[in-house]
PDB file of N, CA and C in Angstrom:
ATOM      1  N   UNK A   1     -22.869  79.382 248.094  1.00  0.00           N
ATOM      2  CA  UNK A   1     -21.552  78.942 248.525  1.00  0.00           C
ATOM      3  C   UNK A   1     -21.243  79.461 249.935  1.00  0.00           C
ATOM      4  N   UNK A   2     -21.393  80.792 250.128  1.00  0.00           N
ATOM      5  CA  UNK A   2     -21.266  81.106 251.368  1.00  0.00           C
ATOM      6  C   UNK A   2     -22.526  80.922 252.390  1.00  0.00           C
ATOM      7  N   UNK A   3     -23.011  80.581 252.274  1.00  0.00           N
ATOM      8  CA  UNK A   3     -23.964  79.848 252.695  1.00  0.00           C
ATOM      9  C   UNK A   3     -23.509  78.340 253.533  1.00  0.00           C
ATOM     10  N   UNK A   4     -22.943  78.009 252.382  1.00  0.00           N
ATOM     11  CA  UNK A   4     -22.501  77.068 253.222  1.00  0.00           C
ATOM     12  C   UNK A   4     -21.403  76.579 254.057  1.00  0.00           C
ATOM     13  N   UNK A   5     -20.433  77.648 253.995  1.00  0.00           N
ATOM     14  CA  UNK A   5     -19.246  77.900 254.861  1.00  0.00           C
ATOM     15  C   UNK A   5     -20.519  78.139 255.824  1.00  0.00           C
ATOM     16  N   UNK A   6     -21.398  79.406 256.231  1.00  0.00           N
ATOM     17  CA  UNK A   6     -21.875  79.294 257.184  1.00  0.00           C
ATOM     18  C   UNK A   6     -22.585  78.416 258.464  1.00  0.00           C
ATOM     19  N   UNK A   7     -23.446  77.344 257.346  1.00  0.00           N
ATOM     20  CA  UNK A   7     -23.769  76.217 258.324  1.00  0.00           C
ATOM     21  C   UNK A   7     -22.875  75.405 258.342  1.00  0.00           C
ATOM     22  N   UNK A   8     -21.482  75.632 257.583  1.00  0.00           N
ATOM     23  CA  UNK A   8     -20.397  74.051 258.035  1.00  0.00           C
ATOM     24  C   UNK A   8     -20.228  74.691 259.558  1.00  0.00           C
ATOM     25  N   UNK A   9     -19.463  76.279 259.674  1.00  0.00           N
ATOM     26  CA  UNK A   9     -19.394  76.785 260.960  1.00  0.00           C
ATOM     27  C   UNK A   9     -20.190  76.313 262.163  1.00  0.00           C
ATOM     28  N   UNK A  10     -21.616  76.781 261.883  1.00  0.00           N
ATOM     29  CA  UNK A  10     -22.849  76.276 263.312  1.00  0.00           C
ATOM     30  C   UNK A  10     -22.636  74.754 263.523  1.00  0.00           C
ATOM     31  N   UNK A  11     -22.057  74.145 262.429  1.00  0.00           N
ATOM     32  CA  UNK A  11     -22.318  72.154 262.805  1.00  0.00           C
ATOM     33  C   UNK A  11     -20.721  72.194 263.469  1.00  0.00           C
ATOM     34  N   UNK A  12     -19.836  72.928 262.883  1.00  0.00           N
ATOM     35  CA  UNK A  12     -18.574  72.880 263.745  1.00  0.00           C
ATOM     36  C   UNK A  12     -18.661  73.431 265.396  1.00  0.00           C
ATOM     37  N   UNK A  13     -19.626  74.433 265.762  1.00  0.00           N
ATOM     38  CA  UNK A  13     -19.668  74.849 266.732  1.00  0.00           C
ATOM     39  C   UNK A  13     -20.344  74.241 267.208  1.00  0.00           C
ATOM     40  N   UNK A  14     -21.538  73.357 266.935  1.00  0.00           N
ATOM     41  CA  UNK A  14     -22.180  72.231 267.636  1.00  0.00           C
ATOM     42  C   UNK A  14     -21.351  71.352 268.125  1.00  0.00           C
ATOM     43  N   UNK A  15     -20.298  70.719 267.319  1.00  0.00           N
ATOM     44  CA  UNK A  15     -19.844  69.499 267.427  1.00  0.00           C
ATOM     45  C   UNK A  15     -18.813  69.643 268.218  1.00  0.00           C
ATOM     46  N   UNK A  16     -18.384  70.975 268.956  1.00  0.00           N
ATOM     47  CA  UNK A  16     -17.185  71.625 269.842  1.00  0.00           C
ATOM     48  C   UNK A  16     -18.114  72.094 271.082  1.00  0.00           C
ATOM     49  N   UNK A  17     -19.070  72.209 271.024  1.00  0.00           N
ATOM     50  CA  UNK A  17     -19.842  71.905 272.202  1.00  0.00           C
ATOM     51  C   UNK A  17     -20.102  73.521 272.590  1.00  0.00           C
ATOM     52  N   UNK A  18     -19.660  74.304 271.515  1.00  0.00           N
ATOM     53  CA  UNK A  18     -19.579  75.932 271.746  1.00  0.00           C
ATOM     54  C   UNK A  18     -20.775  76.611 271.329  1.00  0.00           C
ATOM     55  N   UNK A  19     -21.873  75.766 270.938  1.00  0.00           N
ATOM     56  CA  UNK A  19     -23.211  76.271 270.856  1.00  0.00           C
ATOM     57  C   UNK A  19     -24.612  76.448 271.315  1.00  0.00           C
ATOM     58  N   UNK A  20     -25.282  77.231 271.852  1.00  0.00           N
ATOM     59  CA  UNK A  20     -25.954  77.328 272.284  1.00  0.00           C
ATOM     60  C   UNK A  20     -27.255  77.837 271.988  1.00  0.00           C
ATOM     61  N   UNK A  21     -28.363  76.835 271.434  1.00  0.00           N
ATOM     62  CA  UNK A  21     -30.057  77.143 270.938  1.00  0.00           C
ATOM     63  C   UNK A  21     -30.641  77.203 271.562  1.00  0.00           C
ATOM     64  N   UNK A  22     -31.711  77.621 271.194  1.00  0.00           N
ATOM     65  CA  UNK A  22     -32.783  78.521 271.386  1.00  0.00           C
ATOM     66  C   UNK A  22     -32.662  79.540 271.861  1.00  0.00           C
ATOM     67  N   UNK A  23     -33.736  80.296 271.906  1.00  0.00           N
ATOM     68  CA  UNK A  23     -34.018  81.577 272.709  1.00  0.00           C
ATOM     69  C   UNK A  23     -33.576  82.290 273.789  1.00  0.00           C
ATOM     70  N   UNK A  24     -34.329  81.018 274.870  1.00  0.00           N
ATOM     71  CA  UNK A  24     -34.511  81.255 276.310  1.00  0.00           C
ATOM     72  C   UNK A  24     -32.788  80.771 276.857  1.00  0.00           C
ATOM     73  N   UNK A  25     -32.692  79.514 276.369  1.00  0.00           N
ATOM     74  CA  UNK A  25     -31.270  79.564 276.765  1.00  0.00           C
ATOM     75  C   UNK A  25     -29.968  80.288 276.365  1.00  0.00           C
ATOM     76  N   UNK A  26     -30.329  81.134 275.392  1.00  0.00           N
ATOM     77  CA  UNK A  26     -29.231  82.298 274.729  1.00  0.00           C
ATOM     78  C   UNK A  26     -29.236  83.079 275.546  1.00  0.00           C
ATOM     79  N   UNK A  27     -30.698  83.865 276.036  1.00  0.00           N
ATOM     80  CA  UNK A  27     -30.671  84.727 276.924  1.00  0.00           C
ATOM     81  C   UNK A  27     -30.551  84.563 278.543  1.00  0.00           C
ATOM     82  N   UNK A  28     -30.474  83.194 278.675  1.00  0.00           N
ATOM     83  CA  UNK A  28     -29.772  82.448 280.049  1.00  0.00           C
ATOM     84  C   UNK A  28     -28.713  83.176 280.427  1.00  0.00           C
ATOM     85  N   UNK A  29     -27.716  82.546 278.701  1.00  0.00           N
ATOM     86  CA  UNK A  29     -26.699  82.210 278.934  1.00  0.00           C
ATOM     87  C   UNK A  29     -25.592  83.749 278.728  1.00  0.00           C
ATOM     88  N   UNK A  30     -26.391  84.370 278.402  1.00  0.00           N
ATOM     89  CA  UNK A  30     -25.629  85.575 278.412  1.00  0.00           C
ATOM     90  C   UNK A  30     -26.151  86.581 279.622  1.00  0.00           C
ATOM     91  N   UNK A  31     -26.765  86.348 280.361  1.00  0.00           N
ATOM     92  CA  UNK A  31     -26.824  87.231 281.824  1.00  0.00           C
ATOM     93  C   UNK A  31     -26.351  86.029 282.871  1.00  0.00           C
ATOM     94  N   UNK A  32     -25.917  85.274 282.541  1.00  0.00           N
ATOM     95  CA  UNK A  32     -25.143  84.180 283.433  1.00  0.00           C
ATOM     96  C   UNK A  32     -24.076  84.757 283.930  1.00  0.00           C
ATOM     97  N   UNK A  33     -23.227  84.641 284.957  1.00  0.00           N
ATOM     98  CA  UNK A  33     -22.230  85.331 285.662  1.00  0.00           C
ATOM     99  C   UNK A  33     -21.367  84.591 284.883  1.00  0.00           C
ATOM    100  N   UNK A  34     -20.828  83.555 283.725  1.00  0.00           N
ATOM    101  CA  UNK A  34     -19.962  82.895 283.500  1.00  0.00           C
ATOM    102  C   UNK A  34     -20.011  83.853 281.788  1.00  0.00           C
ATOM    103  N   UNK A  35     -21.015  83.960 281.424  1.00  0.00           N
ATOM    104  CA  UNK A  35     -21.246  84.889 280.119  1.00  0.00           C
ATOM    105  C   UNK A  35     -20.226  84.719 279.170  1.00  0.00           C
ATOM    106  N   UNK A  36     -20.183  83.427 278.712  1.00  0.00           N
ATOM    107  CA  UNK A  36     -19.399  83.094 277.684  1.00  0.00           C
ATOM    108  C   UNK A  36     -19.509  83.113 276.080  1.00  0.00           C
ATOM    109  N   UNK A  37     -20.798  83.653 276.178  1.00  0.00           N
ATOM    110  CA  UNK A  37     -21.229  84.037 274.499  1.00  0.00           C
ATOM    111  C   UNK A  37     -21.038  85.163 273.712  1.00  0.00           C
ATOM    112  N   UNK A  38     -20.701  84.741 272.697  1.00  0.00           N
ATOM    113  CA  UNK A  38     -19.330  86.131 271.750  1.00  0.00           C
ATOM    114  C   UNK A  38     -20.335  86.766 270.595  1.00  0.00           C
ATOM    115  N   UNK A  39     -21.288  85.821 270.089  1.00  0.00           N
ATOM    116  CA  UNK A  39     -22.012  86.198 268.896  1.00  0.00           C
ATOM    117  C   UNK A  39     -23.222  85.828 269.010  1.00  0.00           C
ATOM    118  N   UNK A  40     -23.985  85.912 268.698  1.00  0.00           N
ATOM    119  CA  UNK A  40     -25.834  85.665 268.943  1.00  0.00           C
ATOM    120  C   UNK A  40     -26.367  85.553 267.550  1.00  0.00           C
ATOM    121  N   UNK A  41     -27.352  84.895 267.040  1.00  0.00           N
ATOM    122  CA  UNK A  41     -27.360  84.784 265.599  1.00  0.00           C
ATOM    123  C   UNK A  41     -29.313  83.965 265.540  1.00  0.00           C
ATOM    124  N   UNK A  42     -30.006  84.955 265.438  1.00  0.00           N
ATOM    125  CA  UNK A  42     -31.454  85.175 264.971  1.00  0.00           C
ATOM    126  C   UNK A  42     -31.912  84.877 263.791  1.00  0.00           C
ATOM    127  N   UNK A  43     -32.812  83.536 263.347  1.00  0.00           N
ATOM    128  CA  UNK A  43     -33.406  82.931 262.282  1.00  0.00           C
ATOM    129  C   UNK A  43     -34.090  84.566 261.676  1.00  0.00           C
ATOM    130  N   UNK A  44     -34.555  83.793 260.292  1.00  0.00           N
ATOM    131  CA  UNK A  44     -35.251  84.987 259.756  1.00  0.00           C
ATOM    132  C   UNK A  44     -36.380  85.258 259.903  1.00  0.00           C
ATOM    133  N   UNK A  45     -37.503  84.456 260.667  1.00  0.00           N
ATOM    134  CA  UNK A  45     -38.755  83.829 261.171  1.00  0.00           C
ATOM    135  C   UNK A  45     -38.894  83.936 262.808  1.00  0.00           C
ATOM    136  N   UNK A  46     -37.772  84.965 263.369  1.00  0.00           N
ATOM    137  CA  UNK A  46     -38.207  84.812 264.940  1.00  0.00           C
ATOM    138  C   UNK A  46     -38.980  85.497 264.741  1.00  0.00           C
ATOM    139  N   UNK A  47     -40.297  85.359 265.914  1.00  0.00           N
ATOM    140  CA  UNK A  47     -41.289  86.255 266.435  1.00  0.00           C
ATOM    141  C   UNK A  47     -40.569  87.354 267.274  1.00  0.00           C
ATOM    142  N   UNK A  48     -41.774  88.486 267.039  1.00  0.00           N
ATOM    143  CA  UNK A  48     -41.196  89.758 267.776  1.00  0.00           C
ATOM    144  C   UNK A  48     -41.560  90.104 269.038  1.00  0.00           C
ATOM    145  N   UNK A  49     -41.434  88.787 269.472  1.00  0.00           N
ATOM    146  CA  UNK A  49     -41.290  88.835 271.184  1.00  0.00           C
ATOM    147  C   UNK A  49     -39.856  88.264 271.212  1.00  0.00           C
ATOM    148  N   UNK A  50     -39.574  87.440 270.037  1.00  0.00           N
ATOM    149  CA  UNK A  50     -38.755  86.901 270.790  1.00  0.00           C
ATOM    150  C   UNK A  50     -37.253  87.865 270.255  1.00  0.00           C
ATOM    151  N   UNK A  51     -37.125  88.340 269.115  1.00  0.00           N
ATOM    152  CA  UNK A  51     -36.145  89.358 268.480  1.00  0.00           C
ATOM    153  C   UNK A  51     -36.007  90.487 269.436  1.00  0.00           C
ATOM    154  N   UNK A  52     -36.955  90.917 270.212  1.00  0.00           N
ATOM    155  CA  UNK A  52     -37.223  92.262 271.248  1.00  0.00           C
ATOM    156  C   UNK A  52     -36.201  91.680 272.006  1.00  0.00           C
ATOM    157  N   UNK A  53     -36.673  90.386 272.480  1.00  0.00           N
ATOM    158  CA  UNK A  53     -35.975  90.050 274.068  1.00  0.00           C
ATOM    159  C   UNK A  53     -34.502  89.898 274.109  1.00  0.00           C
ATOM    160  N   UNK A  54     -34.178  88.773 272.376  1.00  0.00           N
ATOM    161  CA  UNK A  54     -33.308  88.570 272.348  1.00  0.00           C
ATOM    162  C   UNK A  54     -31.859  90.351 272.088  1.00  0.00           C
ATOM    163  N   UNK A  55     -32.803  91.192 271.348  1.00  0.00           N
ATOM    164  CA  UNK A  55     -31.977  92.355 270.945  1.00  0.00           C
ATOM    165  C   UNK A  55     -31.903  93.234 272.330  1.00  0.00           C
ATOM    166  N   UNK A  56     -32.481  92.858 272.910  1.00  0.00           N
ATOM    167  CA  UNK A  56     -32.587  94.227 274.246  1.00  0.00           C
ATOM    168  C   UNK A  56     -31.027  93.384 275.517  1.00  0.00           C
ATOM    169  N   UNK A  57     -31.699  91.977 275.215  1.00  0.00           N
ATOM    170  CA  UNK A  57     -30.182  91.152 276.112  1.00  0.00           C
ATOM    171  C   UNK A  57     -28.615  91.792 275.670  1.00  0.00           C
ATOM    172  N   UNK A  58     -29.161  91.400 274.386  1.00  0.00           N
ATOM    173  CA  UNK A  58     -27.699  91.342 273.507  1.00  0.00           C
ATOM    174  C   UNK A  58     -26.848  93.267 273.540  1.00  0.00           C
ATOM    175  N   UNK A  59     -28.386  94.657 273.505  1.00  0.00           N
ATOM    176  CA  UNK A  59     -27.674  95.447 273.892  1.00  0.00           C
ATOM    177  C   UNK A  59     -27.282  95.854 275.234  1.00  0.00           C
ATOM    178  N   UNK A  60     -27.766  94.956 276.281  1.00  0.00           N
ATOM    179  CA  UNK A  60     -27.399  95.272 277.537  1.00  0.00           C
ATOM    180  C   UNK A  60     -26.095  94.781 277.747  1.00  0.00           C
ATOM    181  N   UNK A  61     -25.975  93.786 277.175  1.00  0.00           N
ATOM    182  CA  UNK A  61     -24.668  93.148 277.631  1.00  0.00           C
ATOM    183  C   UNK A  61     -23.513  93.033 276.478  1.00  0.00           C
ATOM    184  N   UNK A  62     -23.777  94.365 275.334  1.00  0.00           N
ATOM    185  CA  UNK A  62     -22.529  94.484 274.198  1.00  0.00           C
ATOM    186  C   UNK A  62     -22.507  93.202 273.764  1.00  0.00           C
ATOM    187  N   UNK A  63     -23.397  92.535 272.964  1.00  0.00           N
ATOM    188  CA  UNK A  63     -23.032  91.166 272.410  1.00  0.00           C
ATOM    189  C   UNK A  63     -23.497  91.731 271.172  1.00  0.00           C
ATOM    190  N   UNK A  64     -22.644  91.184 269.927  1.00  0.00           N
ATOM    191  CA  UNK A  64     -22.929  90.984 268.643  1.00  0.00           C
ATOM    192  C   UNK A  64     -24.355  90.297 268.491  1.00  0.00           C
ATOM    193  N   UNK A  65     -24.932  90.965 267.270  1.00  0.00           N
ATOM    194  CA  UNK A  65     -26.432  90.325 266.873  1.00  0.00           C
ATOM    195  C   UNK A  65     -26.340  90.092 265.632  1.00  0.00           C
ATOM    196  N   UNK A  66     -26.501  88.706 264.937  1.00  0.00           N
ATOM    197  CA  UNK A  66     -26.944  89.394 263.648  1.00  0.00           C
ATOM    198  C   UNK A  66     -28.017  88.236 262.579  1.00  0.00           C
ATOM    199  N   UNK A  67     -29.189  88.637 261.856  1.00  0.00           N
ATOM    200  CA  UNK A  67     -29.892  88.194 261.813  1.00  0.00           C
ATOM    201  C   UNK A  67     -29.931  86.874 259.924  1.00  0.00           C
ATOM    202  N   UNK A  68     -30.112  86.449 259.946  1.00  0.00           N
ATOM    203  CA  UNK A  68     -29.581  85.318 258.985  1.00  0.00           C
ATOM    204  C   UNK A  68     -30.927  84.946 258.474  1.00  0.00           C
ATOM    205  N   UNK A  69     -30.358  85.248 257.271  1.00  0.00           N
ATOM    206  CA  UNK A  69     -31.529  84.322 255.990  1.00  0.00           C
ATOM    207  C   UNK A  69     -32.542  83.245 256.322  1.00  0.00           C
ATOM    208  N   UNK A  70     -31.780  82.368 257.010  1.00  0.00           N
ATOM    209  CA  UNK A  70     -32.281  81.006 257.559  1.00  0.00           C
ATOM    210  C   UNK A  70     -33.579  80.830 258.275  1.00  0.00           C
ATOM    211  N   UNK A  71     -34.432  80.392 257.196  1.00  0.00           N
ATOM    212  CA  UNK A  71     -36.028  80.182 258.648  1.00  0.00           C
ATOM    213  C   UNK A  71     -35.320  79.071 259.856  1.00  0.00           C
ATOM    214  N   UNK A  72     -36.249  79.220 261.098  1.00  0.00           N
ATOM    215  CA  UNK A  72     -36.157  78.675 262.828  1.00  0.00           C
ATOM    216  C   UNK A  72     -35.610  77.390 262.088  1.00  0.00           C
ATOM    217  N   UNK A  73     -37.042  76.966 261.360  1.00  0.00           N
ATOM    218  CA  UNK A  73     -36.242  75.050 260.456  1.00  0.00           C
ATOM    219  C   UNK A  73     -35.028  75.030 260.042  1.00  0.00           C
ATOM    220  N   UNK A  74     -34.882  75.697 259.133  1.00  0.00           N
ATOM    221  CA  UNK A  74     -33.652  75.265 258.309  1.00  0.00           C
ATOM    222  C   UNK A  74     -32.274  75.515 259.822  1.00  0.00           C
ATOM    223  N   UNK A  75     -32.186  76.477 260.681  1.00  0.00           N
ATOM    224  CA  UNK A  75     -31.395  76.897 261.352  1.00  0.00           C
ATOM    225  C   UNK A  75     -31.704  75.475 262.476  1.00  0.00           C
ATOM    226  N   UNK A  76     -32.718  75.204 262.751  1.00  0.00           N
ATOM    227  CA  UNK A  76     -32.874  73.630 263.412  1.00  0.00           C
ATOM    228  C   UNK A  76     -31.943  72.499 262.895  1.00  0.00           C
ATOM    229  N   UNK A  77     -32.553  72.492 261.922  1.00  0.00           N
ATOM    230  CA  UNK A  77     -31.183  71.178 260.677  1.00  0.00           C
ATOM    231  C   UNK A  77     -29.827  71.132 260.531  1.00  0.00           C
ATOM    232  N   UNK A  78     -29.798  72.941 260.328  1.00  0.00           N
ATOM    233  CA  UNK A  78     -28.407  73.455 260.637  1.00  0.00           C
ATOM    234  C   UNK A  78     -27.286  72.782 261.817  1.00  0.00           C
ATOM    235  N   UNK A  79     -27.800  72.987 262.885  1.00  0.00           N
ATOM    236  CA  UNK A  79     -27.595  72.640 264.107  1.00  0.00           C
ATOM    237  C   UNK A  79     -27.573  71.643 264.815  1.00  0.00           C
ATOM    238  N   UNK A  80     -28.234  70.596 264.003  1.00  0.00           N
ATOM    239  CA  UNK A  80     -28.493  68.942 264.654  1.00  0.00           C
ATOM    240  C   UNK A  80     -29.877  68.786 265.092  1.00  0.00           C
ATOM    241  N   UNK A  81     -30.356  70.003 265.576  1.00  0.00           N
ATOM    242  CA  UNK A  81     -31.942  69.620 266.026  1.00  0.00           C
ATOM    243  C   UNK A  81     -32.883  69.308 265.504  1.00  0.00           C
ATOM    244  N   UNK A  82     -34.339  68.955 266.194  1.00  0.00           N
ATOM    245  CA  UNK A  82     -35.315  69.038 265.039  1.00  0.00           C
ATOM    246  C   UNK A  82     -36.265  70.502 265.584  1.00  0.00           C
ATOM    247  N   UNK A  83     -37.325  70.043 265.349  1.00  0.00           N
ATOM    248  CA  UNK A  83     -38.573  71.404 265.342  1.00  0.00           C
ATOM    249  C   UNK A  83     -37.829  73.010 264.666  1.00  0.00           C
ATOM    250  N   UNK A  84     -38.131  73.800 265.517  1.00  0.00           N
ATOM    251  CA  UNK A  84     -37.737  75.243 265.112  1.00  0.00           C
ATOM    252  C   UNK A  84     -37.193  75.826 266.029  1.00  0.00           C
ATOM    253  N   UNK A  85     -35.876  76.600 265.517  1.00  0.00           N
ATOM    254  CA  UNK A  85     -34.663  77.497 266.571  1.00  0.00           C
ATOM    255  C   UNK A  85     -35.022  78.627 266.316  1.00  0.00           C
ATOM    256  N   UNK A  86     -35.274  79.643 267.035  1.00  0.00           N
ATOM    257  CA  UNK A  86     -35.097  80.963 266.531  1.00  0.00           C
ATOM    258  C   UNK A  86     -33.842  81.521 267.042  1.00  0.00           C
ATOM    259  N   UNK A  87     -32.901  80.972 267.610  1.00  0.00           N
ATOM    260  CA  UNK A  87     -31.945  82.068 268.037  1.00  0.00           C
ATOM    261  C   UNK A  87     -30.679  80.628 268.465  1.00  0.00           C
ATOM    262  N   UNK A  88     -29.615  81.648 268.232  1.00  0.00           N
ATOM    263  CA  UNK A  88     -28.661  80.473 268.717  1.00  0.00           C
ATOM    264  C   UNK A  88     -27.411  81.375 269.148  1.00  0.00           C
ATOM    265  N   UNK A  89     -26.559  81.216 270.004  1.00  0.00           N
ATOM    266  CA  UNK A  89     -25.011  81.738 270.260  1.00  0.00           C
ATOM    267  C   UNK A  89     -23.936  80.843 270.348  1.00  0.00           C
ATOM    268  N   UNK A  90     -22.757  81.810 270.050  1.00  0.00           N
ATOM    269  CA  UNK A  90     -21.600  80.657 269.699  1.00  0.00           C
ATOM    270  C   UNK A  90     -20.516  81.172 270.654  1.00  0.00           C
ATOM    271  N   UNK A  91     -20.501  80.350 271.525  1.00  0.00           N
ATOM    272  CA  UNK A  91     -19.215  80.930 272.917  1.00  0.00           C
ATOM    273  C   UNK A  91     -18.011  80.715 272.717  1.00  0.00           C
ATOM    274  N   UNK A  92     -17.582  80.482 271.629  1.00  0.00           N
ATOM    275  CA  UNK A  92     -16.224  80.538 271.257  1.00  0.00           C
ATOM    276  C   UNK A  92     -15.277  81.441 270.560  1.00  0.00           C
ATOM    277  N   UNK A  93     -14.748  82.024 271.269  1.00  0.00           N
ATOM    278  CA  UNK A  93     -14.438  83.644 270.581  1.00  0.00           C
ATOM    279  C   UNK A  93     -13.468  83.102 268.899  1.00  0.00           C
ATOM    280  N   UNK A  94     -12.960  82.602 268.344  1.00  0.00           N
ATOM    281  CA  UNK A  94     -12.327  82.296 267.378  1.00  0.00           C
ATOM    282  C   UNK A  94     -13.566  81.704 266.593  1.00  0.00           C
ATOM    283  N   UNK A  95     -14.131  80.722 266.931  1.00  0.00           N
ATOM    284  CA  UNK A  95     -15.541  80.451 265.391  1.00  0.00           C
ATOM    285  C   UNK A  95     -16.039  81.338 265.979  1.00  0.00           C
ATOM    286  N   UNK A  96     -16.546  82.762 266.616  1.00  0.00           N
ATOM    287  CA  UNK A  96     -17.163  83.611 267.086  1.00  0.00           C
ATOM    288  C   UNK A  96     -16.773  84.787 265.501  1.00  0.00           C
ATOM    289  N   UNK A  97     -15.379  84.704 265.747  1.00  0.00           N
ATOM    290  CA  UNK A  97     -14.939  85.662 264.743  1.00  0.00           C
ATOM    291  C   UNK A  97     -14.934  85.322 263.265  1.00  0.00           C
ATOM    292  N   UNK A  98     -15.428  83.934 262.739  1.00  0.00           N
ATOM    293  CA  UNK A  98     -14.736  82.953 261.583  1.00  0.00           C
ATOM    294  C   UNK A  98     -16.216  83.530 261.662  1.00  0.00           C
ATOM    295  N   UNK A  99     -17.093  83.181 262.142  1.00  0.00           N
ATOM    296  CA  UNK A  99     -18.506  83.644 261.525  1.00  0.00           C
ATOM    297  C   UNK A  99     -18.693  84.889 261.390  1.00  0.00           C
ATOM    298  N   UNK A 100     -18.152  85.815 261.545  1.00  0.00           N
ATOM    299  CA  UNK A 100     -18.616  87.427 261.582  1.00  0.00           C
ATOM    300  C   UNK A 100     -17.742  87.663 260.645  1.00  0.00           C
ATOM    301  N   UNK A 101     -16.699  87.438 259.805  1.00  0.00           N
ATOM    302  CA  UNK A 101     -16.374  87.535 259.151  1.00  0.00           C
ATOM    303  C   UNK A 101     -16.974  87.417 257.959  1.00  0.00           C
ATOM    304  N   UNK A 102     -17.612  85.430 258.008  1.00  0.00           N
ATOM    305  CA  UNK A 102     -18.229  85.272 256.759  1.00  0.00           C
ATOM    306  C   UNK A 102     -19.861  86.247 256.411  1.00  0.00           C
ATOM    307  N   UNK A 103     -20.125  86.314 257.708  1.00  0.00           N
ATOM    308  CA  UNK A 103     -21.962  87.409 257.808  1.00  0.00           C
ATOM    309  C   UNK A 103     -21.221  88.910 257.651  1.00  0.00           C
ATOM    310  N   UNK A 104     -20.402  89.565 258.108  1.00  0.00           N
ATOM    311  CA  UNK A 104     -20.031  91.000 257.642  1.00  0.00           C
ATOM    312  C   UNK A 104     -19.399  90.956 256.025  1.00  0.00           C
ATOM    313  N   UNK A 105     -19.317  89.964 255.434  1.00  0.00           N
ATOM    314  CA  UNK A 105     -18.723  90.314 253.794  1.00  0.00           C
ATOM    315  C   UNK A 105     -19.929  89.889 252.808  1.00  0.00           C
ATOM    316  N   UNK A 106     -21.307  90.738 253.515  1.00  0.00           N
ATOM    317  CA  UNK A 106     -22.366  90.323 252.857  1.00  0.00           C
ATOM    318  C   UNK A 106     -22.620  91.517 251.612  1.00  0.00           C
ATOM    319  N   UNK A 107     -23.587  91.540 250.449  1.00  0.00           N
ATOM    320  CA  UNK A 107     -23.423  92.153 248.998  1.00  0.00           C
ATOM    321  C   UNK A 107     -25.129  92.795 249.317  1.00  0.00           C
ATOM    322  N   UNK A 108     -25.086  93.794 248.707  1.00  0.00           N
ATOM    323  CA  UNK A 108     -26.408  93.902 248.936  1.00  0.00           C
ATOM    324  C   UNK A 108     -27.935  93.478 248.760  1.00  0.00           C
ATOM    325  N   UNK A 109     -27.649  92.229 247.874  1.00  0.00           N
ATOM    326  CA  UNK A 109     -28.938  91.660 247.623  1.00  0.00           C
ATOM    327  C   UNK A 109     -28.953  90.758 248.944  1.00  0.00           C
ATOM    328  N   UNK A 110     -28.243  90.494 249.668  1.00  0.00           N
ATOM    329  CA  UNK A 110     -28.496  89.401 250.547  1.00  0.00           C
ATOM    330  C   UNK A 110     -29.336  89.697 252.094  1.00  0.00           C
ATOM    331  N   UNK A 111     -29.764  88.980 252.851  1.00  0.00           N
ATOM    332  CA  UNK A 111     -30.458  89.271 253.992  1.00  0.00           C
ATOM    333  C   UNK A 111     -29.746  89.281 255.466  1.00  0.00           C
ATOM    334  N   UNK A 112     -28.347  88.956 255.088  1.00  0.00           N
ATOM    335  CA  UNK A 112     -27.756  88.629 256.414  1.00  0.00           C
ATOM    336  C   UNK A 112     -27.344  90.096 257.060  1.00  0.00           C
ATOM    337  N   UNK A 113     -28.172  90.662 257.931  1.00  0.00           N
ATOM    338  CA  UNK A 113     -27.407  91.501 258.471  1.00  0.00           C
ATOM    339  C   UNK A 113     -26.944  91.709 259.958  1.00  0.00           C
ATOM    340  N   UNK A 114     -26.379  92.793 260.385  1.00  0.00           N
ATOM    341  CA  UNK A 114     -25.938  92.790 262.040  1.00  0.00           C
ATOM    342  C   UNK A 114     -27.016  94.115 262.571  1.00  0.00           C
ATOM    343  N   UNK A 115     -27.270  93.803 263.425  1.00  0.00           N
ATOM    344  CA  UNK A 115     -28.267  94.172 264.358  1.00  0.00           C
ATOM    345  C   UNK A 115     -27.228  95.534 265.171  1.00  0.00           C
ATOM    346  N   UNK A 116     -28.065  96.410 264.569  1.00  0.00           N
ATOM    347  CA  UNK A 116     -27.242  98.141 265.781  1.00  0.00           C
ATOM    348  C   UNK A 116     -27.904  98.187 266.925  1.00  0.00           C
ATOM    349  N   UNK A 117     -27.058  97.068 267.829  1.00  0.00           N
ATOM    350  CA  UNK A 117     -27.309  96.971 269.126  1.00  0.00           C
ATOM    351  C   UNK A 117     -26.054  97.878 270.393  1.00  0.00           C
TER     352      UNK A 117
END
């Protein structure tokens, strides 16, 4: 169930134009002088080149991390795309917070956690 509040969120933040996939453009977009990204949010299947790069951005520049159940695919589908996402951010500080809400009221069997960045 909460699960799926979560991907209604990412297709709402797609469809508001407040999202931003993949990798390389997460980490664009947050050393960009305009640095409009509030939350950062890592498949459960990134490679550890790319979790390094993305966690070392995210503690340079105080951005929320946090890493989600979801293999690159399913977080692709999620999102509108096809192939595989490993990483995505959401520049909208209000669904910024609607999602950290629903990923911080996680139980302990679950995998969603936040990254001590």
């Amino acid at each position: 169930m909460r699960q799926n509040k979560i991907c209604g969120m990412l297709g709402i933040s797609r469809k508001a134009g407040k999202l931003i996939a993949g990798s390389d453009l997460v980490v664009e977009s947050i050393r960009s002088k305009k640095n409009t990204v509030r939350l950062v949010l890592l498949s459960a299947d990134a490679s550890e080149n790319t979790v390094k790069k993305v966690r070392n951005c995210c503690k340079h520049y105080s951005k929320r991390l946090f890493v989600l159940e979801q293999s690159g695919e399913n977080l692709a589908k999620t999102v509108g795309k096809t192939g595989v996402i490993s990483a995505c951010a959401i520049c909208d500080e209000g669904l910024a917070n609607a999602l950290i809400t629903l990923l911080s009221t996680n139980n302990e069997s679950e995998e969603q956690r936040e990254e001590n960045v």
